[in-house]
Protein backbone atom coordinates (compact mmCIF):
# COMPACT_ATOMS: atom_id res chain seq x y z
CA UNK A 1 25.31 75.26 114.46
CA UNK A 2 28.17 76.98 112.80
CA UNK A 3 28.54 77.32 108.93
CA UNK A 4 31.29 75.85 107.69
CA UNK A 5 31.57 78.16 104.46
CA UNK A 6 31.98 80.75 106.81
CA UNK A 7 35.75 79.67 108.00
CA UNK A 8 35.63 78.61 104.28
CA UNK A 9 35.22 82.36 103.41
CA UNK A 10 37.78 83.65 106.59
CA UNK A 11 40.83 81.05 105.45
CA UNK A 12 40.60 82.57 101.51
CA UNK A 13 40.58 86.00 102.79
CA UNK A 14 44.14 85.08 105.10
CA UNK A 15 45.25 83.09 101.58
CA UNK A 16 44.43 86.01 99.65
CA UNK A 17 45.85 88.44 101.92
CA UNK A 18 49.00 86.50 102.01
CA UNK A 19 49.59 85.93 98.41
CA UNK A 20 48.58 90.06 98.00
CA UNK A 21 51.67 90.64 100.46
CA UNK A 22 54.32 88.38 99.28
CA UNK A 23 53.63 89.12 95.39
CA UNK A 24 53.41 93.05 95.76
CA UNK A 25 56.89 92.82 97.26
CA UNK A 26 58.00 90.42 94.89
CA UNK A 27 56.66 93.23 92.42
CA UNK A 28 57.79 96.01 94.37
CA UNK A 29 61.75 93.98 94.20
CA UNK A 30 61.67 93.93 90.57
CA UNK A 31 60.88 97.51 90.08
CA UNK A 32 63.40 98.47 92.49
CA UNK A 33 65.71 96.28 90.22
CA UNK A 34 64.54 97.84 87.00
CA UNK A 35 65.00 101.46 88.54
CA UNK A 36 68.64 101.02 89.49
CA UNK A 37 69.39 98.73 86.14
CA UNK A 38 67.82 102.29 83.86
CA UNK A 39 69.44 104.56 86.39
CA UNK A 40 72.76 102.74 85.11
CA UNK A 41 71.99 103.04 81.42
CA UNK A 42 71.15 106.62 81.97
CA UNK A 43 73.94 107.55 83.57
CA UNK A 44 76.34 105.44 81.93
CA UNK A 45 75.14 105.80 78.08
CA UNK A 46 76.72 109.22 77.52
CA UNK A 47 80.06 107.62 77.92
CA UNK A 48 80.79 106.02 74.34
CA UNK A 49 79.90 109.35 72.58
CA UNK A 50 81.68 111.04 75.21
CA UNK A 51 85.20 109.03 74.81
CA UNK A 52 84.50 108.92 70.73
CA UNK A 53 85.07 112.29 70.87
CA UNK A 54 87.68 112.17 73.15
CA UNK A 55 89.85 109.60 71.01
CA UNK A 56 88.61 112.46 67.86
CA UNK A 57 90.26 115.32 69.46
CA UNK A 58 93.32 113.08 70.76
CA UNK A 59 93.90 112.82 66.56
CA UNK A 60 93.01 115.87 65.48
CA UNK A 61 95.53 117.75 68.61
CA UNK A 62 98.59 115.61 67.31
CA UNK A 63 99.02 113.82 70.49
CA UNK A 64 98.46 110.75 68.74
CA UNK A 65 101.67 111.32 66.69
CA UNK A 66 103.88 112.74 69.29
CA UNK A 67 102.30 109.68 71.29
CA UNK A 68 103.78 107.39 69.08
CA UNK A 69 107.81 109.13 70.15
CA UNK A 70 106.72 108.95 73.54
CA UNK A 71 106.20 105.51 73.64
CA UNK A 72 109.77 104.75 72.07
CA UNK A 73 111.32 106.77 75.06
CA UNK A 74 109.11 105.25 77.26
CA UNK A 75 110.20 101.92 76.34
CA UNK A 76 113.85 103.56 76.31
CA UNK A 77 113.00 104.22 80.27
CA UNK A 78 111.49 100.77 80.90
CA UNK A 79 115.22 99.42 79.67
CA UNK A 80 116.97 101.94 82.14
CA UNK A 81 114.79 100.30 84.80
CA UNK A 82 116.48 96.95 84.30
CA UNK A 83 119.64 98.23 84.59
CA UNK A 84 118.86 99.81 87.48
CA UNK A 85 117.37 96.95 89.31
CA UNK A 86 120.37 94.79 87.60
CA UNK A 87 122.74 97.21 89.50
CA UNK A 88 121.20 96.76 92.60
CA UNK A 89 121.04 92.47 92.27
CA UNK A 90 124.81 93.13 91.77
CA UNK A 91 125.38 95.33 95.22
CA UNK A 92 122.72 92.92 97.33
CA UNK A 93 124.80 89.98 95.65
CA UNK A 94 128.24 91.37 96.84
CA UNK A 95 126.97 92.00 100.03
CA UNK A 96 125.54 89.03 101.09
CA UNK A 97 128.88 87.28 100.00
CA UNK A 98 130.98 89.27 101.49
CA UNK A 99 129.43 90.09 104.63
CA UNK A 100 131.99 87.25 106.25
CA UNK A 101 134.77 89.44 104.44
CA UNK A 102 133.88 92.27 105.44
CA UNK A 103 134.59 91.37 109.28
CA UNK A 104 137.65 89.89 108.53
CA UNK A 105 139.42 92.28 106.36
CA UNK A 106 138.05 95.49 107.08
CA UNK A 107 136.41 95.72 103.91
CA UNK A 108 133.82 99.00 103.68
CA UNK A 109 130.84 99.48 101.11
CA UNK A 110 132.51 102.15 99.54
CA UNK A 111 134.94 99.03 98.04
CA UNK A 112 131.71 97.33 96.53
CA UNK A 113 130.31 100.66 95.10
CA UNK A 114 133.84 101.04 93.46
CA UNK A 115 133.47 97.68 92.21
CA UNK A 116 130.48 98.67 90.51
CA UNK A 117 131.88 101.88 88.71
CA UNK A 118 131.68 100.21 85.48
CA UNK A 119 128.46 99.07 85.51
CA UNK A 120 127.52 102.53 86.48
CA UNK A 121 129.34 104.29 83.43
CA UNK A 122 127.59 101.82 81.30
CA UNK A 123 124.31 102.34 82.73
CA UNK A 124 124.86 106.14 82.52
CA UNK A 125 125.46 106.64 79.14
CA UNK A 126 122.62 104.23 78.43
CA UNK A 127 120.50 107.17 80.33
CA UNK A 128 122.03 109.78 78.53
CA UNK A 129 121.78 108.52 75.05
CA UNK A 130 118.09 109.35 74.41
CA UNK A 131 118.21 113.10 75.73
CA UNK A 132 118.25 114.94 72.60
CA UNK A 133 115.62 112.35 71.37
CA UNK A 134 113.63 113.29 74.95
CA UNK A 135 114.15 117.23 74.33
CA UNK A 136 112.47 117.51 70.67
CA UNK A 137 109.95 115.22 71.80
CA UNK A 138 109.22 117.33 75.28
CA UNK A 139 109.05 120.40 73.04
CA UNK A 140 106.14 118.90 70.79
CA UNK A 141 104.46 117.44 74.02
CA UNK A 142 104.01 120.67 74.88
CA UNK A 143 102.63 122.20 72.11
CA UNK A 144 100.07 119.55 70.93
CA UNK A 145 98.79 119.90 74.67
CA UNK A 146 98.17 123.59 74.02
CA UNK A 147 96.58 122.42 70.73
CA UNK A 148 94.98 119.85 73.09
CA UNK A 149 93.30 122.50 75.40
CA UNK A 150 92.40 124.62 73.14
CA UNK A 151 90.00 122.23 71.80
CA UNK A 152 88.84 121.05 75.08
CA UNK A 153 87.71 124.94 75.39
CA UNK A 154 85.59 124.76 71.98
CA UNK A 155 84.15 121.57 73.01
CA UNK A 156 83.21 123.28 76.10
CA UNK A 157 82.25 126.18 74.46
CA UNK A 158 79.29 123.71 72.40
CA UNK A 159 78.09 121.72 75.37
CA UNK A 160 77.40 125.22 76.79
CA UNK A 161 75.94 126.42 73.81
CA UNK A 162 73.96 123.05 73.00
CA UNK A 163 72.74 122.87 77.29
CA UNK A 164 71.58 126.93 76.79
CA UNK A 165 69.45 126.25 73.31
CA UNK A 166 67.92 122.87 75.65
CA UNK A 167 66.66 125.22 77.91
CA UNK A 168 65.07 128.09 75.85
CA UNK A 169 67.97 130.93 76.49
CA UNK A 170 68.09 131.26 73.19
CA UNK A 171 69.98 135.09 73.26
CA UNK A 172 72.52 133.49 75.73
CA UNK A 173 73.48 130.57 73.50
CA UNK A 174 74.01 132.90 70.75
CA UNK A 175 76.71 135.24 73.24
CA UNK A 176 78.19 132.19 73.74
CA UNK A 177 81.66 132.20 71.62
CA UNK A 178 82.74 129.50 69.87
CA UNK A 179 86.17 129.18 68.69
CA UNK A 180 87.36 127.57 65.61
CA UNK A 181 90.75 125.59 65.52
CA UNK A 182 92.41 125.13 62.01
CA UNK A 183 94.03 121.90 63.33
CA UNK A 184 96.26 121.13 60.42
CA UNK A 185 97.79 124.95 60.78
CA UNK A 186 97.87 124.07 64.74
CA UNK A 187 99.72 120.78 64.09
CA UNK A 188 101.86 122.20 60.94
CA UNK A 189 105.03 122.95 62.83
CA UNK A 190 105.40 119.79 64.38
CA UNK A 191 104.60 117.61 61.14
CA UNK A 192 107.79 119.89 59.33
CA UNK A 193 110.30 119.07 62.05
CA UNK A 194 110.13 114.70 61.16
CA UNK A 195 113.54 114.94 59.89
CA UNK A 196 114.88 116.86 63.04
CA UNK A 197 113.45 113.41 64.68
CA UNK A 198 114.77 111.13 62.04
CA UNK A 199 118.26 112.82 63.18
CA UNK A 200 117.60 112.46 66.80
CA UNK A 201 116.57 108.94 66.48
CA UNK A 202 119.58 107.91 64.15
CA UNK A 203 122.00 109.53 66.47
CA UNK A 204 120.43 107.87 69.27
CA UNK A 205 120.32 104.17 67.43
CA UNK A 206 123.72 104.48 66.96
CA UNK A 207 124.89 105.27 70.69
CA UNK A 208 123.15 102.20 71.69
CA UNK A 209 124.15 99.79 69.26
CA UNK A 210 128.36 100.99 70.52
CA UNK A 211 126.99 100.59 74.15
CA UNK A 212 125.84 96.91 73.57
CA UNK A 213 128.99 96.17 71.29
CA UNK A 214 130.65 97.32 74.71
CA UNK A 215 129.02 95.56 77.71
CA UNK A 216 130.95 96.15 81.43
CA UNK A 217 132.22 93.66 83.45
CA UNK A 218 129.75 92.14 85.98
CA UNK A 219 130.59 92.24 89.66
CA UNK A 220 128.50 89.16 90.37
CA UNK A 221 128.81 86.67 87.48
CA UNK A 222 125.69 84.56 88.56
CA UNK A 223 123.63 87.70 87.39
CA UNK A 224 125.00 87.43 83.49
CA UNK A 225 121.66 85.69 82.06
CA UNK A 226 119.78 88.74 83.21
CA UNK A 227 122.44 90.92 81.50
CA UNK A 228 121.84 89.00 78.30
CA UNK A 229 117.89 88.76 78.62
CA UNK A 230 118.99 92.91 79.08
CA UNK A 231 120.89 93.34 75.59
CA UNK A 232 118.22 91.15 73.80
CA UNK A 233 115.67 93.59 75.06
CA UNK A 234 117.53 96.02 73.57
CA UNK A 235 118.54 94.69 70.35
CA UNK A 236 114.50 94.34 69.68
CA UNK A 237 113.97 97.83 70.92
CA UNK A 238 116.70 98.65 68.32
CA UNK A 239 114.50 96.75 65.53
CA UNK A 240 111.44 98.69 65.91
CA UNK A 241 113.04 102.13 65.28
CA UNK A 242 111.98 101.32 61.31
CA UNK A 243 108.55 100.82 61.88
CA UNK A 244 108.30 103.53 63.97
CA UNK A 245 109.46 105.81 61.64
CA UNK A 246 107.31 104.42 58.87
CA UNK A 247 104.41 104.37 61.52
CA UNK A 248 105.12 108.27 61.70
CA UNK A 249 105.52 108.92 57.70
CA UNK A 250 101.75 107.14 57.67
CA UNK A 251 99.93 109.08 60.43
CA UNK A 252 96.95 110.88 58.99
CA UNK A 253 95.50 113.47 61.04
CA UNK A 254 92.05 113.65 59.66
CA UNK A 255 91.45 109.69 59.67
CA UNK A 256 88.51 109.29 60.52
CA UNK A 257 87.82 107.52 64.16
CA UNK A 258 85.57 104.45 63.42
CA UNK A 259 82.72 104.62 66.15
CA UNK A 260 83.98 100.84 67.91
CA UNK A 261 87.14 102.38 69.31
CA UNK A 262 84.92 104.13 71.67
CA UNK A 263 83.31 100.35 72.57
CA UNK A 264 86.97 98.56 72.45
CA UNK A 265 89.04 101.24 74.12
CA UNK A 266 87.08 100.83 77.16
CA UNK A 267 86.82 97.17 77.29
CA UNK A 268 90.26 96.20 75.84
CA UNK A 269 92.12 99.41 76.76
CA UNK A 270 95.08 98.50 79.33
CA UNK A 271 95.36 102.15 80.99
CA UNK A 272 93.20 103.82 83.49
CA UNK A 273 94.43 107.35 83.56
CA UNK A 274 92.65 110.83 84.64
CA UNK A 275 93.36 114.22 85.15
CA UNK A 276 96.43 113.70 83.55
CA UNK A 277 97.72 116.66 81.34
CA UNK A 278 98.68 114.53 78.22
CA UNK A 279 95.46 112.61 77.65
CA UNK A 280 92.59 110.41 80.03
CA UNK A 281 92.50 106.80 79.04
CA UNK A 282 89.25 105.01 80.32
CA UNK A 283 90.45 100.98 80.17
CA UNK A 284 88.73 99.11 82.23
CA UNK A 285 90.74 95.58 81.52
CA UNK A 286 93.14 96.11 84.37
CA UNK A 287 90.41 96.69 86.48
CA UNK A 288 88.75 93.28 85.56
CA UNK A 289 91.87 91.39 85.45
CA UNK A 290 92.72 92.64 89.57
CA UNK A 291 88.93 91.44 90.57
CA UNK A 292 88.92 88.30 88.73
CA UNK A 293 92.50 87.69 90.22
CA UNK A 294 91.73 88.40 93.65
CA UNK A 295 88.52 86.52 93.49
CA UNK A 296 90.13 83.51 92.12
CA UNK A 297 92.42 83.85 95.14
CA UNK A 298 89.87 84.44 97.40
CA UNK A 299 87.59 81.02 95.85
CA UNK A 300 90.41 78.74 95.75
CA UNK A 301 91.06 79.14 99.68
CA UNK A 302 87.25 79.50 100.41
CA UNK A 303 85.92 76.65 98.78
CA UNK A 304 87.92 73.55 99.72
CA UNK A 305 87.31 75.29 103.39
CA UNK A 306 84.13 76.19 103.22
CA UNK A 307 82.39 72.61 101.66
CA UNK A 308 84.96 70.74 103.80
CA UNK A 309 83.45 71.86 106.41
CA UNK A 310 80.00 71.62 105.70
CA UNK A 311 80.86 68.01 105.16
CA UNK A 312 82.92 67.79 108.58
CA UNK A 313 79.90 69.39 110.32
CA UNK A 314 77.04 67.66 108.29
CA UNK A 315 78.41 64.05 108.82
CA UNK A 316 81.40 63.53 110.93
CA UNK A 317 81.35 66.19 113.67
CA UNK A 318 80.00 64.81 117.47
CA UNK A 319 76.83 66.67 118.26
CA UNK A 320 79.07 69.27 120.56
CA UNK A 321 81.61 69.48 117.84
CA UNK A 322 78.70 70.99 115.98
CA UNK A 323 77.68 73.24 118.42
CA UNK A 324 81.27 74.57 118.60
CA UNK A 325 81.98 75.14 114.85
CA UNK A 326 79.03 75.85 113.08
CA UNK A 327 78.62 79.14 115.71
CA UNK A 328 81.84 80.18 115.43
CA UNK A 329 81.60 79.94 111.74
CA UNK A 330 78.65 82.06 111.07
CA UNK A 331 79.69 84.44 113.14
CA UNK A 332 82.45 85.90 110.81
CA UNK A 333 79.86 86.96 108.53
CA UNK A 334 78.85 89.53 111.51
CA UNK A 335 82.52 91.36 111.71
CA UNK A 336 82.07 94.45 109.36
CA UNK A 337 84.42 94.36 106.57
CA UNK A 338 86.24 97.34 107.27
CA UNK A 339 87.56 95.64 110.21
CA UNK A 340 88.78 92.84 108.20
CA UNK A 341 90.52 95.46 106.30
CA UNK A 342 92.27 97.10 109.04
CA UNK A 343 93.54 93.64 109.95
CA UNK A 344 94.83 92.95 106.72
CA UNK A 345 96.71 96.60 106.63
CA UNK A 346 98.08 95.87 109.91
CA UNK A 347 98.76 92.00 110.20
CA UNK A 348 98.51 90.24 107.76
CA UNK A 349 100.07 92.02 105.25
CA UNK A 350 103.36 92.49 107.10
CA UNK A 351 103.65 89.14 108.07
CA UNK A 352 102.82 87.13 104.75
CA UNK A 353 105.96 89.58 103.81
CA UNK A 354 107.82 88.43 106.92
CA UNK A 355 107.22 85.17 105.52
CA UNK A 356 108.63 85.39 102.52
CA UNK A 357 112.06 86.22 104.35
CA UNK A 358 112.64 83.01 105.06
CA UNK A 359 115.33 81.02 103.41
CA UNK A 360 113.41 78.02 103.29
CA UNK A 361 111.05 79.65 100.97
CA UNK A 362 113.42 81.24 99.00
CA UNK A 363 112.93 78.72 95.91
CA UNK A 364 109.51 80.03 95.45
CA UNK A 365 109.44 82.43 92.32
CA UNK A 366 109.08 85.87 93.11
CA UNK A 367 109.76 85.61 96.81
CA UNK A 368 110.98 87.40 98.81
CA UNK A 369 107.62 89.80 98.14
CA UNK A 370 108.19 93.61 98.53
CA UNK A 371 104.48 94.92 98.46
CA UNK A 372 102.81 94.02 101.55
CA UNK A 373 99.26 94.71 99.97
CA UNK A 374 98.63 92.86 96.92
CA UNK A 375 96.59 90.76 95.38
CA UNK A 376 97.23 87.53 97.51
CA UNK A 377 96.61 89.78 100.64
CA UNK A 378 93.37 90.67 99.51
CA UNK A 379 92.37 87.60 98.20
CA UNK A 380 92.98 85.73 101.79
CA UNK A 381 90.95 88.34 104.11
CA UNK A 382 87.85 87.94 100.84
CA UNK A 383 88.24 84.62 101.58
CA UNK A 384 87.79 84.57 105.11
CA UNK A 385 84.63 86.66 104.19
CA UNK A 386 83.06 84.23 101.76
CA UNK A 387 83.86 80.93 103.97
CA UNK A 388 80.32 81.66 106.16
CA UNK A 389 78.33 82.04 102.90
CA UNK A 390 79.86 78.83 101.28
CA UNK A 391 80.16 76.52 104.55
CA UNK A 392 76.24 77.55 105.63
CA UNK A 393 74.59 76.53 102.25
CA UNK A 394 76.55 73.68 101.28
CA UNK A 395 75.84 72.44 104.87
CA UNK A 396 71.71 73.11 103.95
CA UNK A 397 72.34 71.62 100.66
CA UNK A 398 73.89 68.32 102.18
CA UNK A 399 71.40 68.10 104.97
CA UNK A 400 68.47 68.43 102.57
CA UNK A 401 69.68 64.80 100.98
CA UNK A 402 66.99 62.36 102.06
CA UNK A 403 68.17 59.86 104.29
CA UNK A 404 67.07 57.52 102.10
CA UNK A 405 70.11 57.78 100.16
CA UNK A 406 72.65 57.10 102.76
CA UNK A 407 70.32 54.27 104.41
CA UNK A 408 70.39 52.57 100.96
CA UNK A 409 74.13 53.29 100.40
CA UNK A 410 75.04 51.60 103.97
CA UNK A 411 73.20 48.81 103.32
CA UNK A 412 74.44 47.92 100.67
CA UNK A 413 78.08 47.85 102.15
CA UNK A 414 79.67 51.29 101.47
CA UNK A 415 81.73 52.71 103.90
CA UNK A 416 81.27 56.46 105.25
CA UNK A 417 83.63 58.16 103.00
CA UNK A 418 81.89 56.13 99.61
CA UNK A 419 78.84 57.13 101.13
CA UNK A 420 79.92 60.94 101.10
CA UNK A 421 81.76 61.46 98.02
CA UNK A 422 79.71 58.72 95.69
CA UNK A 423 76.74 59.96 97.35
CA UNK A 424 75.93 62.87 99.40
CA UNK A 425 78.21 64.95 97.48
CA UNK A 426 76.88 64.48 94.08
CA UNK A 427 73.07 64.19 95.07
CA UNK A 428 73.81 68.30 96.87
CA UNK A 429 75.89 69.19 94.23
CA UNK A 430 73.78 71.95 92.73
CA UNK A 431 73.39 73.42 96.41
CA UNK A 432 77.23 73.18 96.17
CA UNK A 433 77.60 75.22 93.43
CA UNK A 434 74.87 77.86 94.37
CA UNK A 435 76.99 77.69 97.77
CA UNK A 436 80.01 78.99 95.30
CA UNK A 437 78.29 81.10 93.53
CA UNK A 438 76.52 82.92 96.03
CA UNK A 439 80.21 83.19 97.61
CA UNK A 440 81.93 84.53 94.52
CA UNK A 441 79.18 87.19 94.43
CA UNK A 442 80.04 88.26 98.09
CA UNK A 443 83.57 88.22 96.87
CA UNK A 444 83.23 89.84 93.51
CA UNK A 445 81.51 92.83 94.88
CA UNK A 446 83.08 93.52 98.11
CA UNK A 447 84.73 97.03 98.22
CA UNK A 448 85.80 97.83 101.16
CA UNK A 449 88.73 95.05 101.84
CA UNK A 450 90.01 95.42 98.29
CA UNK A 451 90.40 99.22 98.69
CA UNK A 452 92.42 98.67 101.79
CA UNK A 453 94.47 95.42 101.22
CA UNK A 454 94.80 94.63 97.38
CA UNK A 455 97.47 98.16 96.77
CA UNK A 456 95.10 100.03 94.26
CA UNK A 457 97.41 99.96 91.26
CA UNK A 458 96.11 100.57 88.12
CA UNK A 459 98.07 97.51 85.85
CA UNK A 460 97.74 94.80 84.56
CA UNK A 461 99.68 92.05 86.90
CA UNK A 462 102.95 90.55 84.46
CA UNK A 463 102.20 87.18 84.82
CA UNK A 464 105.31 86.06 82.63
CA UNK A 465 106.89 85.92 86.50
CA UNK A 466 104.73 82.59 87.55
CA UNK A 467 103.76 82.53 91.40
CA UNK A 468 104.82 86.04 91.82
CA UNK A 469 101.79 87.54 89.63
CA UNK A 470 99.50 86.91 92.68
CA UNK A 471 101.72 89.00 95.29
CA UNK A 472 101.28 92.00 92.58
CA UNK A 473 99.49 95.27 93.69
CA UNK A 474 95.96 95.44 91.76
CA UNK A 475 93.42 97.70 91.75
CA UNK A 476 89.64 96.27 91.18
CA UNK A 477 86.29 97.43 89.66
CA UNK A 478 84.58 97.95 92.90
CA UNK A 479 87.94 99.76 94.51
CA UNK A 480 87.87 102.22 91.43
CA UNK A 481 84.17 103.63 91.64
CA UNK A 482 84.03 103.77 95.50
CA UNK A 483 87.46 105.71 95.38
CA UNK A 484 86.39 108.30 92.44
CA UNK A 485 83.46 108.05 92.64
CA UNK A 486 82.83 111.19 94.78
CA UNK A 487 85.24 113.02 93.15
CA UNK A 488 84.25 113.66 89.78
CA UNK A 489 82.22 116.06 88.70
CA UNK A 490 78.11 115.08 87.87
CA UNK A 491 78.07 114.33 83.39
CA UNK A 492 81.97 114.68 83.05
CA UNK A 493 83.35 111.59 80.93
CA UNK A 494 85.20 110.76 84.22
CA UNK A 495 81.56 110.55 86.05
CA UNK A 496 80.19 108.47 82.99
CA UNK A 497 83.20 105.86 82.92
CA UNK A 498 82.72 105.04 86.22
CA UNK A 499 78.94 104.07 85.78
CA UNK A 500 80.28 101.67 82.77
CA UNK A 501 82.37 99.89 85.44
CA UNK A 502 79.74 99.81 87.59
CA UNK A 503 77.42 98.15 84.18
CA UNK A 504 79.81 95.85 83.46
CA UNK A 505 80.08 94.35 86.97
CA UNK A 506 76.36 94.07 86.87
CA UNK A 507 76.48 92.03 83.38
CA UNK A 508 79.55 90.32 84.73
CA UNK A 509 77.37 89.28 88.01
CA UNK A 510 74.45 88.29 85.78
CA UNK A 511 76.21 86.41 83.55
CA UNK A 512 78.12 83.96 86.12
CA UNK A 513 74.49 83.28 87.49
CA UNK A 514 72.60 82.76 84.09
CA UNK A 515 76.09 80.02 83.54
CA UNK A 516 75.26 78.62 86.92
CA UNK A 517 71.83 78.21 86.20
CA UNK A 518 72.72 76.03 82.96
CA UNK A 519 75.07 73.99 84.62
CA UNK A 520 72.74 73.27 87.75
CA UNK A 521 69.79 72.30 84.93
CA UNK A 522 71.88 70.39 83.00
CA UNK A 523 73.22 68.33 86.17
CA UNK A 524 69.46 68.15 87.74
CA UNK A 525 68.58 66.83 84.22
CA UNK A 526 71.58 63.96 83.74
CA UNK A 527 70.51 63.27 87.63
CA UNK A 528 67.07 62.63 86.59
């Protein structure tokens, strides 16, 4: 006779065994997890001292004062870039109505350029007006920047000293030389010539205020509100000469830094510039804003597609309707991603601009488009990515209903469509939204389709322009550390940036889940 304790004895080695394997890789998971989360933190904690230091010596240099005339001629250029898109409205304008004329009368486009002569003078001596302004200011740009390097040399000069005394070579830390900058001597020169500026600035006022007191005939009248929206721009550019000037009277060079521009720089900061020659700006909110754009673009085509069909498939598709969709479905998920992004380069890029061409669109703000990658672009091949993940676990969460539930809802007279959305749809709806989550997380942290398709620039899209904000190039989070990332060299504030982008999508990530969770809870528990 057998003992029983003995299969007794076999079945708790198997349960043991099995609970041993599936708990040591649960284990083994969360260190893995905890390893990449300190790798991170190690890599990525030098940064705020790092750009402290950097926003210090951008201070002590001067470029922080001759930053502040830089901006007024940069906002000077931004002005001469509406005039010069205002010129060309003007010659597209007279073109397109007299093309008929053109035929007929033996009209050339030579006649339409001449038409536009006095727009031209105007916009001319608009150019010109801020060049002796631009020449004392290029002059000073050049000589904090040799201020600026020479400090970037000292600092050098310490890390090398501070890596050597780390490491014991004591004798070679001390033939290290260290140079000392007298900044305020450095900076002197520049701080004396203000009232060469003042001039400059006066002189420069005052050809702008006879230009606007002058404006030239329009060739194409329908284009006068832009003219005006042009001279209003102008007048307020006019109004913040004072408070520039008093802005440059105030500057203090050895202000101290407080220690949360390093924190808000990088999280509010609106430029993401490197190797530049004037100074590296590390903001990472144009990054964000181009990844929460295009996933927002990609979500708001996947979902309605994605649960739609889950419920299509789930409750009204015939059994070989089924067998037909649900395959092809899933099987997008298997086309690698660079694929998708070659596609979107070479299709569907240039026709959503062919598109736009057409004159029955043409009422559409911001159409016709002129960048065929953007953020739209992008947005449509991530959502073709994220449908599979959202249609396949919506469809599990609706299945996993018990039939109870519809049984009871039929018999008591509801029709299919109350039985769905009154129903099915709210008893699966925290599937549903793990279905969307789990797709915005393919989405958010997809790289290779935004570095192809979403036209990597580094701004902030102007979304005073409506429906046209979405066709705007954008560059991402995940776009910027794959494409510098193996550039930069290992410890550089460059190298440590990036690994704060790559933080912040990780708290991003986490942070969308840990919301999910509470709204899932909260819903389970009003359910109950």
């Amino acid at each position: 006779m057998k003992n029983p304790n003995r299969f007794d004895r076999k079945r708790l080695r198997i349960d043991h065994f099995i609970q041993w394997f599936f708990g040591s890789n649960a284990l083994l998971a969360i260190i893995v997890l905890a390893l990449i989360t300190l790798f991170l933190f190690r890599e990525g904690a030098e940064f705020f001292p790092q750009n402290l230091q950097n926003l210090r010596n951008y201070r002590l240099a001067g470029l922080e004062y001759v930053g502040i005339m830089r901006d007024q001629i940069e906002a000077h250029t931004s002005l001469n870039r509406s005039l010069q898109d205002l010129r060309l409205r003007q010659s597209n304008a007279l073109l397109k109505r007299q093309s008929n004329a053109l035929l007929k009368l033996g009209k050339t486009p030579e006649q339409i350029s001449t038409a536009l002569v006095p727009f031209d003078a105007f916009a001319a001596s608009f150019d010109s007006s801020v060049e002796e302004l631009r020449g004392l200011v290029s002059e000073w740009t050049d000589a904090v920047s040799e201020i600026k390097d020479k400090a970037k040399l000292r600092e050098d000069a310490l890390q090398q000293r501070q890596f050597l005394l780390k490491e014991g070579k004591r004798a070679e830390a001390d033939a290290v030389r260290v140079t000392q900058i007298d900044f305020a001597a450095e900076l002197a020169p520049i701080r004396s010539g203000f009232p060469l500026y003042r001039k400059a600035s006066v002189a420069f006022r005052g050809k702008i205020e006879t230009l606007l007191l002058q404006p030239p005939p329009l060739a194409a009248r329908e284009l006068q509100p832009r003219f005006e929206q042009f001279q209003k721009a102008a007048r307020a550019y006019l109004a913040s000469f004072p408070a520039t000037e008093r802005q440059l009277a105030k500057w203090e060079q050895f202000a101290p830094v407080p220690w949360h521009r390093a924190v808000t720089s990088f999280l509010f900061g609106k430029e993401w510039i490197t190797n530049s020659f004037w100074q590296d700006w590390y903001g990472v909110l144009p990054l964000l804003t181009g990844s929460v754009l295009v996933a927002a673009i990609a979500l708001a085509i996947a979902v309605p597609l994605g649960v739609c069909a889950a419920i299509y498939v789930s409750e009204l598709a015939t059994p070989l309707e089924q067998q037909l969709i649900k395959p092809y479905i899933e099987f997008i998920s298997a086309i690698p991603s660079v694929v998708i992004g070659f596609f979107g380069v070479a299709v569907l890029g240039e026709r959503l601009r062919e598109l736009t061409q057409w004159q029955a669109l043409s009422w559409i703000s911001g159409f016709p488009i002129s960048e065929r990658l953007n953020a739209f672009t992008a947005g449509c091949l991530l959502a073709l990515m994220a449908v599979p993940t959202i249609f396949s676990l919506a469809e599990d969460a609706i299945n996993s209903v018990p039939r109870a539930f519809k049984e009871a809802s039929y018999a008591l007279g509801a029709t299919r469509l109350q039985t769905m959305f009154r129903i099915l749809i709210p008893a699966s709806l925290s599937g549903i939204v793990s279905a969307v989550l789990l797709g915005f997380g393919r989405v958010i942290g997809e790289t290779m389709v935004v570095l192809l398709c979403a036209g990597n620039r580094i701004a902030i899209p102007d979304f005073t322009q409506g429906l046209s904000a979405v066709f705007q190039p954008v560059h991402t989070m995940t776009g910027i550390v794959a494409q510098e990332l193996g550039e930069v060299p290992n410890g550089t504030i460059h190298y440590r940036a990036l690994f704060m982008v790559g933080l912040l999508l990780f708290f991003l990530a986490l942070g969308i889940n840990w919301l999910a969770q509470g709204i899932v809870r909260r819903y389970k528990i009003s359910a109950g």
